[in-house]
PDB file of N, CA and C in Angstrom:
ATOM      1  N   UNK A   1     -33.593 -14.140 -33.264  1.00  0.00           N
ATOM      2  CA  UNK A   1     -32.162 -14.129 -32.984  1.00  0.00           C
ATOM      3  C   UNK A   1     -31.655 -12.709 -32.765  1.00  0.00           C
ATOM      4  N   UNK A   2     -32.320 -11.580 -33.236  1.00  0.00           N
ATOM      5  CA  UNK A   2     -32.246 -10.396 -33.269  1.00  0.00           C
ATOM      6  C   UNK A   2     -31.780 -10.130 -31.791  1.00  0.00           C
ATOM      7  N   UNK A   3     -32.964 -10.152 -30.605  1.00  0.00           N
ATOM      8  CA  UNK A   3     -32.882  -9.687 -29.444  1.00  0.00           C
ATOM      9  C   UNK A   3     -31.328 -10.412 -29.024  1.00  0.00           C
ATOM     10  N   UNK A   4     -31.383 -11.597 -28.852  1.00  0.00           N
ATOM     11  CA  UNK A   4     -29.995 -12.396 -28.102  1.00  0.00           C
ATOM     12  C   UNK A   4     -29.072 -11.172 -28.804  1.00  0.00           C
ATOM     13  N   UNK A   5     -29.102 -11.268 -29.742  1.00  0.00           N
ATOM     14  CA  UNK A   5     -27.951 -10.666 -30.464  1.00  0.00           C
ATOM     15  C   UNK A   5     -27.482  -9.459 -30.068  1.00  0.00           C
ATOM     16  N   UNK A   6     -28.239  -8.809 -30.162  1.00  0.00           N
ATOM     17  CA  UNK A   6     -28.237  -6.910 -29.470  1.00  0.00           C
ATOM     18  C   UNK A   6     -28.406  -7.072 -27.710  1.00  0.00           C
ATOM     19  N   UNK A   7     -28.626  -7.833 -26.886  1.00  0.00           N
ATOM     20  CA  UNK A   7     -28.137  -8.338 -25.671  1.00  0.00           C
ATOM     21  C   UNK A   7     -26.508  -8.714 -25.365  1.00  0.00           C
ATOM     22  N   UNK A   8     -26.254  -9.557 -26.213  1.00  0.00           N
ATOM     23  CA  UNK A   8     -24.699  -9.845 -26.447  1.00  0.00           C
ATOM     24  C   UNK A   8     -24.003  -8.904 -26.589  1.00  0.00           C
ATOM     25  N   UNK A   9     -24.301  -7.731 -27.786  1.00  0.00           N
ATOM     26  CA  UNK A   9     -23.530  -6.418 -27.850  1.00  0.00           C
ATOM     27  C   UNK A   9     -23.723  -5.121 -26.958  1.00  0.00           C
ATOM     28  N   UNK A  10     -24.903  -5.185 -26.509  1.00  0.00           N
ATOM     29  CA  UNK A  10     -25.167  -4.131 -25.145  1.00  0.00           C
ATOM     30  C   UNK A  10     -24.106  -5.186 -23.945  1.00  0.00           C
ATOM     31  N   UNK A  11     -24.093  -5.960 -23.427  1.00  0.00           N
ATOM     32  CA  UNK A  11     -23.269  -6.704 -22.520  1.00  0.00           C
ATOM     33  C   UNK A  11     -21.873  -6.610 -22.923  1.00  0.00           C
ATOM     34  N   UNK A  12     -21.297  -6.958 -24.156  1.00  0.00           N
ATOM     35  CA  UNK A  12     -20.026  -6.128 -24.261  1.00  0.00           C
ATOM     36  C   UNK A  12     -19.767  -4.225 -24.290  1.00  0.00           C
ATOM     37  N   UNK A  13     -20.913  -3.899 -24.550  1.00  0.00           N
ATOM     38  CA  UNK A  13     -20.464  -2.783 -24.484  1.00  0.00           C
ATOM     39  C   UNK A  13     -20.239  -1.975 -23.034  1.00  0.00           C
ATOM     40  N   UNK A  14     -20.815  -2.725 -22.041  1.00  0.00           N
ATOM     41  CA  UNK A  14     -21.075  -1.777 -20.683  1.00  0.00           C
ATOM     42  C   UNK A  14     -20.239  -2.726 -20.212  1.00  0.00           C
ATOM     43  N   UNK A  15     -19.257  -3.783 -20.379  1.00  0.00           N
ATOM     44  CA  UNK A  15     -18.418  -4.684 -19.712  1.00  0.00           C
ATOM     45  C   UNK A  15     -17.121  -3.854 -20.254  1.00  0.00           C
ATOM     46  N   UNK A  16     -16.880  -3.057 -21.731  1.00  0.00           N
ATOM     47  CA  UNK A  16     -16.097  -2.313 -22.019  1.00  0.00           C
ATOM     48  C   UNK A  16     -16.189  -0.760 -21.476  1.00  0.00           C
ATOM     49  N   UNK A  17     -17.346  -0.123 -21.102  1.00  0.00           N
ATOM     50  CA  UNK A  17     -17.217   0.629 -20.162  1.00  0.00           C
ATOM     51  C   UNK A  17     -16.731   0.756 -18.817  1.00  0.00           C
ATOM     52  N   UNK A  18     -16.713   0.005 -18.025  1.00  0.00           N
ATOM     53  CA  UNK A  18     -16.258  -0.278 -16.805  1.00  0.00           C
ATOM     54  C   UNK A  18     -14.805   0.289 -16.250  1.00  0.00           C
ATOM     55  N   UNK A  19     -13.683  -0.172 -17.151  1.00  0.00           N
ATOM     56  CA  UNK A  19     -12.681   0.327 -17.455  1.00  0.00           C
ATOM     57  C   UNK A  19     -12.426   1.605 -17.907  1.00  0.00           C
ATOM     58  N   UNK A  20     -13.137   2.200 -18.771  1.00  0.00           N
ATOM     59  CA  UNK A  20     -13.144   3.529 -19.411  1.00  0.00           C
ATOM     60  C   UNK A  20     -13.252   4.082 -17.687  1.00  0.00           C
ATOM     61  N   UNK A  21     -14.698   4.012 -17.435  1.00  0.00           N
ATOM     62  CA  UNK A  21     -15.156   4.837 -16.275  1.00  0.00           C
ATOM     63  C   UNK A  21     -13.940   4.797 -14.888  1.00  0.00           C
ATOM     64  N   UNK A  22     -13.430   3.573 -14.966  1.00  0.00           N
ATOM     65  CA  UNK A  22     -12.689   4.061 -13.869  1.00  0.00           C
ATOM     66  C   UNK A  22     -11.560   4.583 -14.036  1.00  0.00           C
ATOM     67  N   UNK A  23     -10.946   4.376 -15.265  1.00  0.00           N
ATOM     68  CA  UNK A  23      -9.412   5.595 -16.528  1.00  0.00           C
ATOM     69  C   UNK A  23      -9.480   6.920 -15.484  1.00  0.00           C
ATOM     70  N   UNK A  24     -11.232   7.414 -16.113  1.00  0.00           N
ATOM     71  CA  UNK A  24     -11.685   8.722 -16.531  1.00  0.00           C
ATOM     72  C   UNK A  24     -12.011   8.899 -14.506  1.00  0.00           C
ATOM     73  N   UNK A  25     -12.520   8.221 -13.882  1.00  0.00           N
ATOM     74  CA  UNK A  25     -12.384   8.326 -12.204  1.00  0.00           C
ATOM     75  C   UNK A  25     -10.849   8.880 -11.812  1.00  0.00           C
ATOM     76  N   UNK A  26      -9.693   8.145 -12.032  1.00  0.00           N
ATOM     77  CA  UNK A  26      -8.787   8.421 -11.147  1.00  0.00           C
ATOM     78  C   UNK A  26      -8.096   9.168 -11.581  1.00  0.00           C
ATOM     79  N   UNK A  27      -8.259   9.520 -12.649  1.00  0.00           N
ATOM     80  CA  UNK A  27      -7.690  11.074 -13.608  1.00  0.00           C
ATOM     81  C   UNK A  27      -8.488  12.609 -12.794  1.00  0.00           C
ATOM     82  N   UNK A  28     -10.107  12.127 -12.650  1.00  0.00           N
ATOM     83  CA  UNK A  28     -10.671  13.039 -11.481  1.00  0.00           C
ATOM     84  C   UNK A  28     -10.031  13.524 -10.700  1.00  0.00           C
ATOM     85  N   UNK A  29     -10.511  14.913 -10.142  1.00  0.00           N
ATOM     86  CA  UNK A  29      -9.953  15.403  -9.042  1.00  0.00           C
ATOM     87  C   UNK A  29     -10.404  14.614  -7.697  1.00  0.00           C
ATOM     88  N   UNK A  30     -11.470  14.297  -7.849  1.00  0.00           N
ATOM     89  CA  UNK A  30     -12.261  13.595  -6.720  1.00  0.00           C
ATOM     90  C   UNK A  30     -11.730  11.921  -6.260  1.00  0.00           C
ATOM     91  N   UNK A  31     -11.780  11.357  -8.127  1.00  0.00           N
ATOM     92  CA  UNK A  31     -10.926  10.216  -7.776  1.00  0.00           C
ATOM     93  C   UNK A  31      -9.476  10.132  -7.129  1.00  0.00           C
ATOM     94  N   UNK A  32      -8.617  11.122  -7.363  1.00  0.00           N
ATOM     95  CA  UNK A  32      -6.952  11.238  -6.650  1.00  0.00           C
ATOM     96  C   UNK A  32      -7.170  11.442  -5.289  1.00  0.00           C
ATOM     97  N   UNK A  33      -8.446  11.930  -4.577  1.00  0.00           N
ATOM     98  CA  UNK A  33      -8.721  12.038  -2.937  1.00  0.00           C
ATOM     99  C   UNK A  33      -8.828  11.045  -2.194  1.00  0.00           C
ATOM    100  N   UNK A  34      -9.537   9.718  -3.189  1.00  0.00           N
ATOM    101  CA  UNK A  34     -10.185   8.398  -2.985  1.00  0.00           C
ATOM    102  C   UNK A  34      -8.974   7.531  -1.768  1.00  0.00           C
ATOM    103  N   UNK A  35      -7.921   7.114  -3.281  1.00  0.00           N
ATOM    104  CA  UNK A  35      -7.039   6.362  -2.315  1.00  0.00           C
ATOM    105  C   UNK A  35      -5.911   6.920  -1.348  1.00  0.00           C
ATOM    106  N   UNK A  36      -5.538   6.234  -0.194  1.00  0.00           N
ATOM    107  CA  UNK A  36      -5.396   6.651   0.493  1.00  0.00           C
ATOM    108  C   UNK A  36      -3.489   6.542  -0.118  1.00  0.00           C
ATOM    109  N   UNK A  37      -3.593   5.712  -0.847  1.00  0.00           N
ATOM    110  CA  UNK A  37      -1.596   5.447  -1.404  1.00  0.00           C
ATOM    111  C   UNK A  37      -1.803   6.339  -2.672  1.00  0.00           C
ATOM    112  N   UNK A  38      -2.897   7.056  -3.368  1.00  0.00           N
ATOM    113  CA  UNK A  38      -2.482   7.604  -4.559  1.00  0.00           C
ATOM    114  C   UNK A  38      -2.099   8.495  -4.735  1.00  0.00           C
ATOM    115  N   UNK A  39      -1.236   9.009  -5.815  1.00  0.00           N
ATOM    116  CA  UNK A  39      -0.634  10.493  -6.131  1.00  0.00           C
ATOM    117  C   UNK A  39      -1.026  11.736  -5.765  1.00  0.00           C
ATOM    118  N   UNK A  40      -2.289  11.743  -5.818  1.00  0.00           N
ATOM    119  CA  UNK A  40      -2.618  12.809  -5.109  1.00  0.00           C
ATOM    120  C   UNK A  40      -2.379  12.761  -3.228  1.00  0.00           C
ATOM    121  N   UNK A  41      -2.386  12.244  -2.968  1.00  0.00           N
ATOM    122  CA  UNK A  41      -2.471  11.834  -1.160  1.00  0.00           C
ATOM    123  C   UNK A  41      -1.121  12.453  -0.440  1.00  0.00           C
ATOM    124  N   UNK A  42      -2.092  13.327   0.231  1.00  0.00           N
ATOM    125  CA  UNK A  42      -1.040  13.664   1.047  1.00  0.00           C
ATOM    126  C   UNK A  42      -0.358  13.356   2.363  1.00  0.00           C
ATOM    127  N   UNK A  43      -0.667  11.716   2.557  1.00  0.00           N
ATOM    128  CA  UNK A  43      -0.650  10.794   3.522  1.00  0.00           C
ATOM    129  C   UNK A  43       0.658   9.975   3.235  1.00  0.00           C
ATOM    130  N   UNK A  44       1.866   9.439   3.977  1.00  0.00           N
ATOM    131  CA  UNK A  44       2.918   8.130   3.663  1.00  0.00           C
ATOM    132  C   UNK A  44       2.873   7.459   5.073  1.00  0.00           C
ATOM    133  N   UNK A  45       3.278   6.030   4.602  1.00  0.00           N
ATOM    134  CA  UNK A  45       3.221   5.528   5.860  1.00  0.00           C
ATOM    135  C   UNK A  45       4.969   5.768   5.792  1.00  0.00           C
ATOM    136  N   UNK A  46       5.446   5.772   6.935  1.00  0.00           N
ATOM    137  CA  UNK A  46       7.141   5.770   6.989  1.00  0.00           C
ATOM    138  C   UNK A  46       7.450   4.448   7.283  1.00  0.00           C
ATOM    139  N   UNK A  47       6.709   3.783   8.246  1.00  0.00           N
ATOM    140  CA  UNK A  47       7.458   2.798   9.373  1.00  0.00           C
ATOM    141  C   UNK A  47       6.010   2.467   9.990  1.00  0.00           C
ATOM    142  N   UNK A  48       5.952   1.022  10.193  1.00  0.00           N
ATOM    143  CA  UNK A  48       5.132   0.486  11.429  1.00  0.00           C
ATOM    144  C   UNK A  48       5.442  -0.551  11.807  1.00  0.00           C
ATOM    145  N   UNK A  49       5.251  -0.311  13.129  1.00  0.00           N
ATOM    146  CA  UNK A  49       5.972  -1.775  14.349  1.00  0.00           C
ATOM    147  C   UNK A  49       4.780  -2.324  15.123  1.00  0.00           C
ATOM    148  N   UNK A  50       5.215  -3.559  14.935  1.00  0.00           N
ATOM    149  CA  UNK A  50       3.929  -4.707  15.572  1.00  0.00           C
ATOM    150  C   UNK A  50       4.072  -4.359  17.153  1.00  0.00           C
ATOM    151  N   UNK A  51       3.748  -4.102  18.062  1.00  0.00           N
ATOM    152  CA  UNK A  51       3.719  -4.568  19.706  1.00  0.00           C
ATOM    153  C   UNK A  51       2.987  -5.949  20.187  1.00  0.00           C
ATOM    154  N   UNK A  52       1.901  -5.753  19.589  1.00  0.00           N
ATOM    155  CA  UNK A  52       1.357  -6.925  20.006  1.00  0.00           C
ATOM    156  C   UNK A  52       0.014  -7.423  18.718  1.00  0.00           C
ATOM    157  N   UNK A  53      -0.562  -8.343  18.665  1.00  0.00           N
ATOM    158  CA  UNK A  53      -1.547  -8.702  17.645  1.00  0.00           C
ATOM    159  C   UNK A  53      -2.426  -7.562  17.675  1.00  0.00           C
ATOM    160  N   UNK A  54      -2.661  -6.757  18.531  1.00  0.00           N
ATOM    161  CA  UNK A  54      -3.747  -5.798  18.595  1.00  0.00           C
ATOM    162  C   UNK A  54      -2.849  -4.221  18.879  1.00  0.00           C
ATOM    163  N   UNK A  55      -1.821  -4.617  18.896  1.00  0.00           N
ATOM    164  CA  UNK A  55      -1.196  -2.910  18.916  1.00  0.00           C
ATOM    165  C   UNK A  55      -0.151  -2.592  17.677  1.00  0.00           C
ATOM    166  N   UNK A  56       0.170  -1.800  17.718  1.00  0.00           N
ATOM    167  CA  UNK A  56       1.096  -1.188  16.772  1.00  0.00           C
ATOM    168  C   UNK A  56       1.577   0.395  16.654  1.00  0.00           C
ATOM    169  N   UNK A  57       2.745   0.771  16.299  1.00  0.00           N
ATOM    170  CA  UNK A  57       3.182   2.039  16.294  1.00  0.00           C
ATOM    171  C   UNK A  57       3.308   2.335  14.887  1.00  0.00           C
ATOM    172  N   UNK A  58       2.997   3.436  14.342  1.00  0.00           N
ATOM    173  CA  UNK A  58       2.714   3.647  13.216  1.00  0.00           C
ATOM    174  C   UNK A  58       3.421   4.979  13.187  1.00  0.00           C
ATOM    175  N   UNK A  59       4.792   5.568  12.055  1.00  0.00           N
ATOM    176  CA  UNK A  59       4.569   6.591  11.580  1.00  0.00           C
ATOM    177  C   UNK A  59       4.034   7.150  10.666  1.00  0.00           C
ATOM    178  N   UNK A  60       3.695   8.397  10.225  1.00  0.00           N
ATOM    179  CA  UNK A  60       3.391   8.914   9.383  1.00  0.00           C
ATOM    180  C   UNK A  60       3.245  10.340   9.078  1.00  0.00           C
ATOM    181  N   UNK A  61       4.023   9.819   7.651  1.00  0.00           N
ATOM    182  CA  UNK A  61       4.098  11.589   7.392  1.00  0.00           C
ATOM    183  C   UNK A  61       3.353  12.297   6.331  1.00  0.00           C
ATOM    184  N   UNK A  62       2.821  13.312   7.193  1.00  0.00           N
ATOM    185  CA  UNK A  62       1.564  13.992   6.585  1.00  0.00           C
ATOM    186  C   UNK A  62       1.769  15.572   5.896  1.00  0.00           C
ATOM    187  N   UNK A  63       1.086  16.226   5.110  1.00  0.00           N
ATOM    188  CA  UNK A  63       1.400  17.428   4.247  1.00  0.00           C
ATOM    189  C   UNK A  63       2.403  17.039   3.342  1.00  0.00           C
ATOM    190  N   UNK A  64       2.708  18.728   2.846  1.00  0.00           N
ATOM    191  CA  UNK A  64       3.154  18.247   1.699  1.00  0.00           C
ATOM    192  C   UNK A  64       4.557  19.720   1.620  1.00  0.00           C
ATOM    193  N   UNK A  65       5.027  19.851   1.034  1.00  0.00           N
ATOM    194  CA  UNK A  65       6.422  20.645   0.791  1.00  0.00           C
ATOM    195  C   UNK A  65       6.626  21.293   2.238  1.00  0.00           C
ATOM    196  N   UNK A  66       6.886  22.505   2.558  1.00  0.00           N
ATOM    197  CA  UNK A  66       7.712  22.611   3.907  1.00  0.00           C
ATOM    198  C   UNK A  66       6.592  22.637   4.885  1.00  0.00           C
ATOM    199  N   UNK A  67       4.976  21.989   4.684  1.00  0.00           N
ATOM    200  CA  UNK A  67       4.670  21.587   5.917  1.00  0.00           C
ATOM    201  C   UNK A  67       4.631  20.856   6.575  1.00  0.00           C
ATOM    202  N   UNK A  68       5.395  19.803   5.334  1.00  0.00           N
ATOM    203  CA  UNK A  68       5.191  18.155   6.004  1.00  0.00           C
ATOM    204  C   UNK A  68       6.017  18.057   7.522  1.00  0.00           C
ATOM    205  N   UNK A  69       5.685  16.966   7.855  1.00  0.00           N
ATOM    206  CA  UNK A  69       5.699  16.193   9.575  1.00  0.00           C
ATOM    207  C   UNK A  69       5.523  14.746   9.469  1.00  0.00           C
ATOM    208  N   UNK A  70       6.035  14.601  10.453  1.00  0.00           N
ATOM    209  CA  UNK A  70       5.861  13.208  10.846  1.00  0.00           C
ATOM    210  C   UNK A  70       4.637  12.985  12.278  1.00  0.00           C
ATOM    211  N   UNK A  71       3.851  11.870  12.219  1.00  0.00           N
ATOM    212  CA  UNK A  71       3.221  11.742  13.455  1.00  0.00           C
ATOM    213  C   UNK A  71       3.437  10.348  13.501  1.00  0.00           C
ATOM    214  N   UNK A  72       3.538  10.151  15.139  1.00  0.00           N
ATOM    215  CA  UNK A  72       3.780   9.153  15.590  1.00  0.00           C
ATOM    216  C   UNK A  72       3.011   8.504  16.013  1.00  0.00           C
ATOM    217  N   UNK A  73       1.711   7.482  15.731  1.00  0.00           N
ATOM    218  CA  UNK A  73       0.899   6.971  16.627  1.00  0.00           C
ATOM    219  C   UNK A  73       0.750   5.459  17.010  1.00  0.00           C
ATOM    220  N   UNK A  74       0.502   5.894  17.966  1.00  0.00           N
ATOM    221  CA  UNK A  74      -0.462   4.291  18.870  1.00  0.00           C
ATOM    222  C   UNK A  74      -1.302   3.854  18.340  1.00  0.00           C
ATOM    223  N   UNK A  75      -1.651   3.074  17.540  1.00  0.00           N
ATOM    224  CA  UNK A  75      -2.721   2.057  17.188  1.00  0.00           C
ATOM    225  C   UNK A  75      -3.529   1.120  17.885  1.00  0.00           C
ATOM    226  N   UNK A  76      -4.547   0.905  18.208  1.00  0.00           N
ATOM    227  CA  UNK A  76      -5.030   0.105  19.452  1.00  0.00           C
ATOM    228  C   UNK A  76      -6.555  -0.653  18.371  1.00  0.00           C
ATOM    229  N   UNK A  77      -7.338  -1.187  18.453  1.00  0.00           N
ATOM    230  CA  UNK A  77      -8.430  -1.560  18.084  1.00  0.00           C
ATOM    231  C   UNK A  77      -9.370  -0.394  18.474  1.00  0.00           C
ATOM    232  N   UNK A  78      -9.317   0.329  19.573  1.00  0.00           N
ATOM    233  CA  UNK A  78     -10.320   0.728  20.262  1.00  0.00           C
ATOM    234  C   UNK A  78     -10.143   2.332  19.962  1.00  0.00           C
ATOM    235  N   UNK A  79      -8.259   2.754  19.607  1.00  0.00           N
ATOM    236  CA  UNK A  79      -8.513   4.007  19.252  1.00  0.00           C
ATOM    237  C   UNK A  79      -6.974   4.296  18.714  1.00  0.00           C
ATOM    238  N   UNK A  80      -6.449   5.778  18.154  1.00  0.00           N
ATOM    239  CA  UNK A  80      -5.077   5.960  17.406  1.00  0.00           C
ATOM    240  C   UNK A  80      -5.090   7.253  18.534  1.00  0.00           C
ATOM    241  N   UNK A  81      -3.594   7.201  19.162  1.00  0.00           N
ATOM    242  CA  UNK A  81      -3.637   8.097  19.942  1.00  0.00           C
ATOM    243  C   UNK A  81      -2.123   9.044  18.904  1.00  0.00           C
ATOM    244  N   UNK A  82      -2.090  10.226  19.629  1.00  0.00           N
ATOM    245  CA  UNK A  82      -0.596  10.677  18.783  1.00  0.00           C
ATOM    246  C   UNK A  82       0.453  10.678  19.999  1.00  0.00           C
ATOM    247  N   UNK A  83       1.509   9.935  19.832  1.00  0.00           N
ATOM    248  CA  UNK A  83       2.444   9.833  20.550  1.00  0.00           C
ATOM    249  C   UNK A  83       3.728  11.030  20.626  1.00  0.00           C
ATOM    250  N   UNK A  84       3.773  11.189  19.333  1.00  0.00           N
ATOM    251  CA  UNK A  84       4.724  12.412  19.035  1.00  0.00           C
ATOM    252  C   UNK A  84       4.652  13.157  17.772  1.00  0.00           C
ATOM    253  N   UNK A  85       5.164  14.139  17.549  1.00  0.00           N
ATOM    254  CA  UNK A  85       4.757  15.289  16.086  1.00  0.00           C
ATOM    255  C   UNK A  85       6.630  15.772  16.134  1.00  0.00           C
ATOM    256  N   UNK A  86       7.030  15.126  15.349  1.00  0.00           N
ATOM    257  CA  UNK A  86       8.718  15.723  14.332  1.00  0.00           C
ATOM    258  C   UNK A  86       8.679  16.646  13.097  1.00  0.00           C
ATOM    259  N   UNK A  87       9.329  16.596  13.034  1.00  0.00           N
ATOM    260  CA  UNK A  87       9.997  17.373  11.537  1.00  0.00           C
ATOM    261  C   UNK A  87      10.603  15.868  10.862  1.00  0.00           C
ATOM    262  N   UNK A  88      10.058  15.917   9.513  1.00  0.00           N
ATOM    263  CA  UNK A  88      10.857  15.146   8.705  1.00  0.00           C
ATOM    264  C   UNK A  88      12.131  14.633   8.862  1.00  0.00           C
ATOM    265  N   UNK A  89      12.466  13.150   8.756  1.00  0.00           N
ATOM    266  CA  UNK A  89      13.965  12.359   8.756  1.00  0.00           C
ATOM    267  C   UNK A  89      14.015  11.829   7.465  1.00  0.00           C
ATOM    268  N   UNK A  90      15.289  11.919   7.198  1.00  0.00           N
ATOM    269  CA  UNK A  90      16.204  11.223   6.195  1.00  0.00           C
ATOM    270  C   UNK A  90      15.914   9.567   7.062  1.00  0.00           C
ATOM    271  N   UNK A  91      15.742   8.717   6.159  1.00  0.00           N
ATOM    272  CA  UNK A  91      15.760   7.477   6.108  1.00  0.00           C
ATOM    273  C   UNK A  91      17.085   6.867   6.256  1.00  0.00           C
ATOM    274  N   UNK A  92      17.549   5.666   7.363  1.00  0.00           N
ATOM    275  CA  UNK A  92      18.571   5.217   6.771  1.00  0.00           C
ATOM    276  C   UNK A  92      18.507   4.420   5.762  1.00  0.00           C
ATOM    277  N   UNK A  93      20.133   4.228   4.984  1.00  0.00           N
ATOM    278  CA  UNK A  93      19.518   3.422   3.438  1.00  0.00           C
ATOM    279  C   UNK A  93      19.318   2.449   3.713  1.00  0.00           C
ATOM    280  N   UNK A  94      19.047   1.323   4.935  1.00  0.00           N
ATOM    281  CA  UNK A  94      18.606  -0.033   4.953  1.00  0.00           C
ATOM    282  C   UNK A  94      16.931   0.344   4.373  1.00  0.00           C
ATOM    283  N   UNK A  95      16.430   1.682   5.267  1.00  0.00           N
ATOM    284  CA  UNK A  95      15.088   1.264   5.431  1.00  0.00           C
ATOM    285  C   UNK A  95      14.739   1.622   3.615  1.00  0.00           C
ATOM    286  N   UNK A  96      15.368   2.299   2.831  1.00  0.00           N
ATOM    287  CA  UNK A  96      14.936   2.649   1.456  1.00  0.00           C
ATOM    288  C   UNK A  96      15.122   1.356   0.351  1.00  0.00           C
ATOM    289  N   UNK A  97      15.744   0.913   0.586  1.00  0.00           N
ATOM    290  CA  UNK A  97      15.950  -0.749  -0.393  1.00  0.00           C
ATOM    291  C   UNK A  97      14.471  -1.502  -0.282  1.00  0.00           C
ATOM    292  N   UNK A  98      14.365  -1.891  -1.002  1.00  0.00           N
ATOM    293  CA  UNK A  98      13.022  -2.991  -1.063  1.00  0.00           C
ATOM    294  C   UNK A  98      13.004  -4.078  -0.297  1.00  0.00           C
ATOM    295  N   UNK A  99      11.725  -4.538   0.355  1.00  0.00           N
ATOM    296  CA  UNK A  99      12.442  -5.767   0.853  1.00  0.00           C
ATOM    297  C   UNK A  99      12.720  -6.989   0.084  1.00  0.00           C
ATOM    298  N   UNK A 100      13.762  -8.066   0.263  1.00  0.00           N
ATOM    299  CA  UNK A 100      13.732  -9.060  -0.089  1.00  0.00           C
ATOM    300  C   UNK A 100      12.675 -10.286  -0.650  1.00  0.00           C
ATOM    301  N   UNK A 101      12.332 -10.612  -2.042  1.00  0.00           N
ATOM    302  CA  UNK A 101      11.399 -11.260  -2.319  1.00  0.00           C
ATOM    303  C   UNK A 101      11.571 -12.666  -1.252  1.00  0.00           C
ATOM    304  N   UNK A 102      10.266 -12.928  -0.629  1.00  0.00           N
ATOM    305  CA  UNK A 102      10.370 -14.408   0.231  1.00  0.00           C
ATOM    306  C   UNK A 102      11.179 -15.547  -1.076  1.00  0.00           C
ATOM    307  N   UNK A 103      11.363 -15.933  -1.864  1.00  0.00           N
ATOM    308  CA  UNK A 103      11.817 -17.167  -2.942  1.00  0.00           C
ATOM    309  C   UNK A 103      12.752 -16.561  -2.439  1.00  0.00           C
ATOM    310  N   UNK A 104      13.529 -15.390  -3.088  1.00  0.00           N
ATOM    311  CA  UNK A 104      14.800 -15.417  -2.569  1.00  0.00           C
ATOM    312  C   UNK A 104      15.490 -15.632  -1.139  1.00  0.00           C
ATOM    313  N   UNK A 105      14.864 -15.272  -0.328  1.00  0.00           N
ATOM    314  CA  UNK A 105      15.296 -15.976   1.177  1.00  0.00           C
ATOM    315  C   UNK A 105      15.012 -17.471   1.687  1.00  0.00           C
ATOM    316  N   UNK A 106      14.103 -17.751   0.571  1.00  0.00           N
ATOM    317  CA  UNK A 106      13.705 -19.391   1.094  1.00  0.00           C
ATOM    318  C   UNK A 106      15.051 -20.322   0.084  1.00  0.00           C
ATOM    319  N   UNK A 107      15.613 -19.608  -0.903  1.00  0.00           N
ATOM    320  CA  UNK A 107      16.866 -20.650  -1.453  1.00  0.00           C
ATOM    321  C   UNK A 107      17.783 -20.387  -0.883  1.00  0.00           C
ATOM    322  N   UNK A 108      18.077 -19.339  -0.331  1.00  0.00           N
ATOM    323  CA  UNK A 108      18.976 -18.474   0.846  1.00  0.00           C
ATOM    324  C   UNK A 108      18.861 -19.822   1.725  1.00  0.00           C
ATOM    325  N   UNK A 109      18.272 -20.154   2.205  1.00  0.00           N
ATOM    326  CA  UNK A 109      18.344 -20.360   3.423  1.00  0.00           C
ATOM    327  C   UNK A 109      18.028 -22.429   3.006  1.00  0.00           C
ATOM    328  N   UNK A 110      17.874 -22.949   2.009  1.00  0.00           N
ATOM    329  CA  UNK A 110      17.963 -24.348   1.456  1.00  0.00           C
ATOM    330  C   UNK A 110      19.416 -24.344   0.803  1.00  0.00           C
ATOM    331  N   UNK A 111      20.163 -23.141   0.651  1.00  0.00           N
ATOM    332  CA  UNK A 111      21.701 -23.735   0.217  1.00  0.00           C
ATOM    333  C   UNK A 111      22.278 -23.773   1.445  1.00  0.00           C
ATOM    334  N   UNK A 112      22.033 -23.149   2.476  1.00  0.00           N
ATOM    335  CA  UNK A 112      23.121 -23.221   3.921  1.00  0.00           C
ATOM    336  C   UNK A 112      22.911 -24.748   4.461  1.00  0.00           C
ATOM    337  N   UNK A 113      21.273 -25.490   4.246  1.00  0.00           N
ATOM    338  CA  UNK A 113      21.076 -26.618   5.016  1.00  0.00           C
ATOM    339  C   UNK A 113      21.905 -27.355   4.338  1.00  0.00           C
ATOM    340  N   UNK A 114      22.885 -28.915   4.858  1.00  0.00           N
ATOM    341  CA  UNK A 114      22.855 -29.811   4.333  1.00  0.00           C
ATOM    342  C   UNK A 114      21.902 -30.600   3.191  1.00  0.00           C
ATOM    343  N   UNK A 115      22.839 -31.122   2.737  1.00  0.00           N
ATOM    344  CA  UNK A 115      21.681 -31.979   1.709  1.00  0.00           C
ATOM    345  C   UNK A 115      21.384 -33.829   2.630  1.00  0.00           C
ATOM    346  N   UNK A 116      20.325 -33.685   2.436  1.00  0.00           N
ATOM    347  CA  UNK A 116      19.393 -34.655   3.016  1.00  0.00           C
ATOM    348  C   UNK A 116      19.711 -36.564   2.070  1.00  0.00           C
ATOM    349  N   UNK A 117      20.496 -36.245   0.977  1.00  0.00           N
ATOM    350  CA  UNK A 117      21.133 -37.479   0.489  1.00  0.00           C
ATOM    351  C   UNK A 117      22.271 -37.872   1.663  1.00  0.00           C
ATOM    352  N   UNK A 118      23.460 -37.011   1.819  1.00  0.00           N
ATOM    353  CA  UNK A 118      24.593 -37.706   2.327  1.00  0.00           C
ATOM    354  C   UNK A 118      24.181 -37.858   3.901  1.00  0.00           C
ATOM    355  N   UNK A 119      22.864 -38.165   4.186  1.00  0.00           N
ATOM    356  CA  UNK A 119      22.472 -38.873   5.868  1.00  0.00           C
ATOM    357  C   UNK A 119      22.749 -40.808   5.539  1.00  0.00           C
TER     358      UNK A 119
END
């Protein structure tokens, strides 16, 4: 019973590592390079617009204190071209609000219908 036993506790113990290791990863300098949305990143998306299932316009603003910019690109399957290079914009406040949770627009939009009794 010995072996099962010390199997069971080596298996919790490296199932409780897992977590540690990735704590101690994104605290890394190396881990904050990783993702492309994390604190360290000196990448934002601003804005992206659908054109078509396979296209899209994408901003994004890149650097960081007075070097940041905005770039503007074309998205294609086949390649990202740069359309234009700005200086930083103030957002209007529509685009800074969160969007609307879908539940809330789906009762939004079941109190405007009639009710389906008085037919």
């Amino acid at each position: 019973m010995a072996p099962t036993g010390l199997s069971i506790l080596w298996f919790i113990a490296i199932i409780a590592m897992i977590p540690l290791a990735l704590w101690l990863l994104k605290r890394s300098p190396y881990g904050a390079s990783i993702g492309a949305g994390g604190t360290g990143s000196a990448t934002r998306t601003v804005s992206s617009m659908q054109l078509s299932p396979s296209q899209r316009i994408v901003t994004l603003e890149v650097g960081t204190g007075e070097a940041r910019q905005w770039l503007v690109l074309g998205v294609t399957p086949q390649s990202i071209t740069t359309l234009h290079t700005m200086a930083p914009q103030e957002l209007p406040p529509a685009q800074n609000q969160p969007p609307v949770p879908f539940a809330a627009l789906l009762q939004k939009l079941q109190h405007k219908r009639p009710d389906d009794a008085q037919r």
